[in-house]
Protein backbone atom coordinates (compact mmCIF):
# COMPACT_ATOMS: atom_id res chain seq x y z
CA UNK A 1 73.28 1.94 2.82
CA UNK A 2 72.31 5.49 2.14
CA UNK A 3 69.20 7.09 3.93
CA UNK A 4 66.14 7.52 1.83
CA UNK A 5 64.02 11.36 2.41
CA UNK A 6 61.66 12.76 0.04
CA UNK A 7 61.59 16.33 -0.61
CA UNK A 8 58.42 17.55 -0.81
CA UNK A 9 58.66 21.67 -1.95
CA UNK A 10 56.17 23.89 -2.91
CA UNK A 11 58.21 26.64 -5.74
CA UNK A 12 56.26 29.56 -5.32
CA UNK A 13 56.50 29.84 -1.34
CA UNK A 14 57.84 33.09 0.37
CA UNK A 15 59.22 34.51 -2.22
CA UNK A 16 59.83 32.06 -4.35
CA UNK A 17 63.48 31.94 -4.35
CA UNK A 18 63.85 27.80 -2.62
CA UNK A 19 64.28 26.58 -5.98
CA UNK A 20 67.69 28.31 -6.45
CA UNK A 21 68.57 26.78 -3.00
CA UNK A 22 67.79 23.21 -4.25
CA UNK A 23 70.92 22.17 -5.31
CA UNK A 24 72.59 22.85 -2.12
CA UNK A 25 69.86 21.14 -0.20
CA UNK A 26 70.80 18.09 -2.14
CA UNK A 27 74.19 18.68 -1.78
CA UNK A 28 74.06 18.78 2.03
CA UNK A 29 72.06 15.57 2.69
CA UNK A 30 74.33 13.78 -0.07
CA UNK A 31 77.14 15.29 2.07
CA UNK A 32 76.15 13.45 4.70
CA UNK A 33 74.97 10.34 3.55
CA UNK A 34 71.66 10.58 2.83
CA UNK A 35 69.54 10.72 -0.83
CA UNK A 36 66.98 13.25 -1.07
CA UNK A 37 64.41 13.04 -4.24
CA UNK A 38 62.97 16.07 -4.53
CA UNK A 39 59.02 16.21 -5.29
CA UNK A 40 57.31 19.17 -6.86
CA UNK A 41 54.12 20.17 -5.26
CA UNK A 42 52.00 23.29 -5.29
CA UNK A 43 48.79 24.55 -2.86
CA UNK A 44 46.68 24.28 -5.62
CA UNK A 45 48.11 20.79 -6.41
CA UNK A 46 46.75 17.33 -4.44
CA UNK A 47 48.66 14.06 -5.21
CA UNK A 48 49.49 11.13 -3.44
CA UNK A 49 52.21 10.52 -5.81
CA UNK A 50 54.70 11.45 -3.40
CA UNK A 51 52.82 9.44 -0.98
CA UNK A 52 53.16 6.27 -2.89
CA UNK A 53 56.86 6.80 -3.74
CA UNK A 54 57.78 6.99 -0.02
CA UNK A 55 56.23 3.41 0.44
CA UNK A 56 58.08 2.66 -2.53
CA UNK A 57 61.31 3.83 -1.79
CA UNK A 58 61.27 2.93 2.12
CA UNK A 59 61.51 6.93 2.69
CA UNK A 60 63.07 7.29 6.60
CA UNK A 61 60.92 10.96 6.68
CA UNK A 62 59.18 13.20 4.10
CA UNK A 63 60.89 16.92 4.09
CA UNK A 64 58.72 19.93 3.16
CA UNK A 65 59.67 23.35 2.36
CA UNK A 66 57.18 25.81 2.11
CA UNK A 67 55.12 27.77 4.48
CA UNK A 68 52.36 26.76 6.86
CA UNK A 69 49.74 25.94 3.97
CA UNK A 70 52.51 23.89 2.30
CA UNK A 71 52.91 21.50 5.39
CA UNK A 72 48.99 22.26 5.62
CA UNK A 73 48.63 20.32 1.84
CA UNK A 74 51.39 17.97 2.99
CA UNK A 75 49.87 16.48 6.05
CA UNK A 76 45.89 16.49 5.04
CA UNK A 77 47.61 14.38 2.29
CA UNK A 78 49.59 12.20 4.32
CA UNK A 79 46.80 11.64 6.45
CA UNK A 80 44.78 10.74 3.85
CA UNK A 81 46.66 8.13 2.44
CA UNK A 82 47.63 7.12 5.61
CA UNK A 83 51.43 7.34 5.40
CA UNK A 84 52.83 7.16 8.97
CA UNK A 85 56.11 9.38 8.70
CA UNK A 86 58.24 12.10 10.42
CA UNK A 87 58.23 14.98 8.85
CA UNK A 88 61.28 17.73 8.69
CA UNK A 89 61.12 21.10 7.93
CA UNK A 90 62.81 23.73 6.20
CA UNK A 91 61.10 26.83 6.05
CA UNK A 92 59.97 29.41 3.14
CA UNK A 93 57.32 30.28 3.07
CA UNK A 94 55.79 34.02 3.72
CA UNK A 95 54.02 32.00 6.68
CA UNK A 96 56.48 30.00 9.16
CA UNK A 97 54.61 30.34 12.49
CA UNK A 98 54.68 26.34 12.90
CA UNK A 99 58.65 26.28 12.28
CA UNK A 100 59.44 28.99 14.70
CA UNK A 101 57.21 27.85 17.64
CA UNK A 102 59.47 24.34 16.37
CA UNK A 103 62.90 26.79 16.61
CA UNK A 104 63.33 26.62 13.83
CA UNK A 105 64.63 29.18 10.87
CA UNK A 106 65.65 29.19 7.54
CA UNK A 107 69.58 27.75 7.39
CA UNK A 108 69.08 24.67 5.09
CA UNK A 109 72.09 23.17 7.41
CA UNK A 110 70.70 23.33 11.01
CA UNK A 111 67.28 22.18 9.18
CA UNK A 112 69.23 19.43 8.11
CA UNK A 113 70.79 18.02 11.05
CA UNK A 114 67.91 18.57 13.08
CA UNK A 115 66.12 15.73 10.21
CA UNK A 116 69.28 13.45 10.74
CA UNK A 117 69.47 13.77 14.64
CA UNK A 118 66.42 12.12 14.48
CA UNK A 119 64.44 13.58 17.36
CA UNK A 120 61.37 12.79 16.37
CA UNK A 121 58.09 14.14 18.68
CA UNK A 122 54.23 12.77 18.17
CA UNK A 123 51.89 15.69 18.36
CA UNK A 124 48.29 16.28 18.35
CA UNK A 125 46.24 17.67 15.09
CA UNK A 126 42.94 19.60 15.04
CA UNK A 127 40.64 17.99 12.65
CA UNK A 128 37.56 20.18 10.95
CA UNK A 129 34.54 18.65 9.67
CA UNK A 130 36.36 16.32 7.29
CA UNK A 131 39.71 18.29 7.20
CA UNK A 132 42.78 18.37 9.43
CA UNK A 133 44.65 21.38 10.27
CA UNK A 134 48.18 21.12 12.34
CA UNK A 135 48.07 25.00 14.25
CA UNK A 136 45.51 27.09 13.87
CA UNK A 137 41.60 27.41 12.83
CA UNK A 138 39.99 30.44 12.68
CA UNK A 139 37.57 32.81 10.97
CA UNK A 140 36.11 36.24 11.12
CA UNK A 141 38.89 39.79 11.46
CA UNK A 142 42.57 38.84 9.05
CA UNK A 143 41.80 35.50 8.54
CA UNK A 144 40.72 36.42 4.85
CA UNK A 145 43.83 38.51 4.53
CA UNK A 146 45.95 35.89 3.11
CA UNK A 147 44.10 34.82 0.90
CA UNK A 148 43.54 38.40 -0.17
CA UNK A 149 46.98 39.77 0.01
CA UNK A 150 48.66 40.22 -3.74
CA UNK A 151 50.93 38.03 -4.31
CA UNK A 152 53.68 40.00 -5.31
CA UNK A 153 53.15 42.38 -2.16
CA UNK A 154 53.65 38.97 -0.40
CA UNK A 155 56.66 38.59 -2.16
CA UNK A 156 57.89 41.31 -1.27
CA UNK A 157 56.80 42.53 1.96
CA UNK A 158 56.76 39.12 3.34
CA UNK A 159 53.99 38.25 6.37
CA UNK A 160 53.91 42.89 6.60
CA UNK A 161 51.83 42.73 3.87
CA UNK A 162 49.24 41.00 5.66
CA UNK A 163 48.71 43.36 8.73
CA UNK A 164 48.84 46.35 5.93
CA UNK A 165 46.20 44.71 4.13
CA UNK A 166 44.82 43.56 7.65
CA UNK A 167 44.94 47.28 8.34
CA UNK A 168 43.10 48.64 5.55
CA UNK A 169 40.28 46.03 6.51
CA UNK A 170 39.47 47.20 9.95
CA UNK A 171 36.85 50.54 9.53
CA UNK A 172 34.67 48.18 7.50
CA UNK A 173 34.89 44.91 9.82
CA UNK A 174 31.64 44.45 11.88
CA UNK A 175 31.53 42.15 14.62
CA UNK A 176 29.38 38.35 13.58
CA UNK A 177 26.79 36.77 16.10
CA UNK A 178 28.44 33.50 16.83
CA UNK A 179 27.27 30.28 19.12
CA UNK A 180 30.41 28.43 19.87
CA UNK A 181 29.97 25.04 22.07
CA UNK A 182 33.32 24.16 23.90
CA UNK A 183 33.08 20.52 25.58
CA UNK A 184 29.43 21.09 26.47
CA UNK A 185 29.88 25.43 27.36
CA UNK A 186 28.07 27.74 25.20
CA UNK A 187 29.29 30.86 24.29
CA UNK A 188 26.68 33.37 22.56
CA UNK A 189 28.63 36.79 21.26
CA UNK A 190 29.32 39.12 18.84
CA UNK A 191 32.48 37.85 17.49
CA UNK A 192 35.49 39.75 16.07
CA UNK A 193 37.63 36.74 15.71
CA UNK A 194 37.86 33.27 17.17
CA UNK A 195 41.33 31.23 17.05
CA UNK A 196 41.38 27.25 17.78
CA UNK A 197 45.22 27.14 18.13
CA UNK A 198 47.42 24.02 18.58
CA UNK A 199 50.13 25.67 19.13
CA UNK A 200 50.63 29.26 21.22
CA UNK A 201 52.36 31.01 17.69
CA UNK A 202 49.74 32.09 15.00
CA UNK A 203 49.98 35.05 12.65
CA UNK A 204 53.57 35.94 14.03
CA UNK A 205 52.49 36.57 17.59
CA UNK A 206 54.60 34.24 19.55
CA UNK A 207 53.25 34.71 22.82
CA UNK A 208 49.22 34.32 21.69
CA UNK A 209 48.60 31.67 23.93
CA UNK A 210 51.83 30.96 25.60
CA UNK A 211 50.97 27.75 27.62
CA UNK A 212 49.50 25.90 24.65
CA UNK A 213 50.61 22.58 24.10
CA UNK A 214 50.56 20.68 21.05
CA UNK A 215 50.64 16.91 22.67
CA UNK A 216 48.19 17.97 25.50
CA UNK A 217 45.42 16.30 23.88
CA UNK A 218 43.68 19.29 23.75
CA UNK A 219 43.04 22.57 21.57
CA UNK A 220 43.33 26.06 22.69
CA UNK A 221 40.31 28.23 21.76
CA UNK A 222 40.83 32.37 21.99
CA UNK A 223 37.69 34.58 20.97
CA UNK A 224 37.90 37.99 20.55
CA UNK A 225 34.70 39.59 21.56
CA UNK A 226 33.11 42.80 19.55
CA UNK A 227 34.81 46.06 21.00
CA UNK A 228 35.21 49.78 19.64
CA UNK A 229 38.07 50.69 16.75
CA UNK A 230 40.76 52.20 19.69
CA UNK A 231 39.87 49.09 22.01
CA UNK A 232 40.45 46.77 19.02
CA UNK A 233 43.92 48.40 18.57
CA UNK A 234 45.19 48.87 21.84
CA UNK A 235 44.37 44.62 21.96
CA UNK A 236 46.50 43.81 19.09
CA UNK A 237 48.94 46.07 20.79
CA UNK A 238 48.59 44.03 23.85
CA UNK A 239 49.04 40.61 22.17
CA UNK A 240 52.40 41.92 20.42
CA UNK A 241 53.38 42.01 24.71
CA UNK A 242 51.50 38.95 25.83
CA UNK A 243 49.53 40.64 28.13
CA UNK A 244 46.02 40.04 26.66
CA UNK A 245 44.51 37.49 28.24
CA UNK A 246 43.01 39.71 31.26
CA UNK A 247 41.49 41.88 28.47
CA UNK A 248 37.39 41.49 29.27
CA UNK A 249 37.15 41.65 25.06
CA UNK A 250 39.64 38.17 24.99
CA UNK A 251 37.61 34.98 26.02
CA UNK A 252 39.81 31.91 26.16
CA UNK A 253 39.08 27.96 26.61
CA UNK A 254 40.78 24.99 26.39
CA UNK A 255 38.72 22.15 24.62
CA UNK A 256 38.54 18.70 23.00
CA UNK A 257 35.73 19.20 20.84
CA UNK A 258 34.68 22.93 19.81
CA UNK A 259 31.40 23.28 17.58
CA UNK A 260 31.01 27.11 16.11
CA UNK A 261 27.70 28.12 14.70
CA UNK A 262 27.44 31.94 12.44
CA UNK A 263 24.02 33.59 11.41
CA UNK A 264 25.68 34.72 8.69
CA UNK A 265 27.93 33.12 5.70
CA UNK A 266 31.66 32.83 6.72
CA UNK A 267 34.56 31.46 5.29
CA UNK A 268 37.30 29.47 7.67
CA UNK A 269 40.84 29.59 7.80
CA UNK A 270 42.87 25.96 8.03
CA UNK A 271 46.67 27.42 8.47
CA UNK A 272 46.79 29.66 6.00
CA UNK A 273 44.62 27.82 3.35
CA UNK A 274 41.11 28.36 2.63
CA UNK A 275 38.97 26.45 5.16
CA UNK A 276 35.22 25.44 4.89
CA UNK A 277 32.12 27.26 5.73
CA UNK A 278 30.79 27.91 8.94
CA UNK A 279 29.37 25.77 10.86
CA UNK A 280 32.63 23.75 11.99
CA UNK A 281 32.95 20.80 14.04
CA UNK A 282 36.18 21.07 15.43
CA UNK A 283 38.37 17.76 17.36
CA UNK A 284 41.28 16.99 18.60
CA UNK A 285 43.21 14.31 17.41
CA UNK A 286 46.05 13.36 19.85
CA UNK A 287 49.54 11.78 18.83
CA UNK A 288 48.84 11.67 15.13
CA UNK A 289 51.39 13.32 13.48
CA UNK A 290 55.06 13.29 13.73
CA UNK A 291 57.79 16.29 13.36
CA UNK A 292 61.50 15.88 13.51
CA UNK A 293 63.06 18.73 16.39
CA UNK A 294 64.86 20.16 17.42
């Protein structure tokens, strides 16, 4: 009997070009004894439809290609509808930081056989007010970059044309007075940026929080404290090496449940996608999700 996957794709990730490679994705799970029904699906899109054809089908995993906010649509979905399935990736998007901290890149054939290997891992997600969110949550310096960034610079540059537009940001970014609660500690600062990570790779830097776990049952919380314009670039210098953390303007904690409080109106960032307002109410969740790797 042949194995059952549903590809779940979002067209207009990265840059866009995943629908000429469709056929041959096909091709290789066919190949090797598998059907693969392929399931249209953009950010701006929420369905269940996919959700409901798994269950219908007996689906052994659900595949996504796409970028962090596609597997960001894909699992708030899943989890909504509570459909308990691996899920394989093959990355496109302009956004891959969960795939590489996962090893892996973007050959449709190593993707493949690490979904029919069948390694499968049970990791933790973060879960925000009423929203989950599988690496990072964040708000305050870049995080409204992406959803900033034109699309066809994105397309182009790939994740460069979020540090340029990143760039052209910082002379006008002012530090925000933040209380953030972390398992009981409170934390009152003037706040560049905070980060609750899952995982240690977020916005390319693979070495952010280099002990973070994503099955530790806990989340990894990095604030970047109000500093002068050469300070602030000689730290994002210093994260590009991993040496941050004994910077006096880096704060970091690792908690279970994180509450963060702004005086002033302040958008979130939920992996990429547009998050809610502060104040967040940030948890763990432990072992709910489930990733073939490699």
């Amino acid at each position: 009997m042949l194995r059952k996957f549903i590809l779940v794709y979002n067209p207009v990730s990265g840059d866009a070009s995943f629908k000429f490679k469709l056929d041959n994705v096909i091709e290789s799970f066919q190949y090797k004894g598998c059907i693969l029904i392929p399931f249209r699906i953009t950010n701006k899109q929420n369905t269940c439809d996919f959700v409901l054809l798994a269950k219908e089908i007996a689906a052994e995993g659900i595949i996504v290609s796409g970028g962090d906010g596609t597997i960001h649509e894909v699992i708030n979905i899943m989890l909504g509808c509570n459909l308990d399935l691996p899920i394989g990736i093959i990355p496109s998007g302009t956004s891959n930081d969960f795939a590489a901290y996962l090893q892996l890149d973007k050959n449709i054939d190593m993707c493949v056989d690490v979904v029919l290997k069948g390694d499968i891992k049970t990791f933790d997600v973060g879960k925000v007010n009423d929203k989950y969110f599988f690496n990072v949550a964040s708000a305050g310096l870049m995080t409204s970059v992406a959803h900033s960034a034109d699309v066809i610079l994105k397309n182009t540059l790939g994740k460069m044309a979020y540090y340029f537009k990143g760039l052209g940001e910082l002379p006008n970014f002012k530090a925000l007075k933040m209380r953030i609660t972390a398992d009981g500690n409170v934390i009152e600062e003037d706040v560049f940026l905070f980060l609750v990570m899952n995982s240690g790779t977020v916005g390319g830097f693979p070495r952010l929080v280099p002990y973070a776990q994503i099955d530790d049952g806990k989340l990894d919380l990095l604030i970047v404290n109000k500093c002068n314009l050469p300070e602030l670039m000689s730290l994002f210098i210093s994260f590009l090496k991993g040496i941050h953390h004994n910077s006096k303007h880096v704060t970091y904690i690792q908690a279970q449940n994180i509450c963060i409080e702004c005086t002033e109106e302040l958008d979130s960032d939920l992996d990429g996608e547009l998050g809610p307002k502060l104040p967040l109410n940030i948890e763990v969740v432990p072992g709910k999700i489930k990733f073939f790797c490699v």
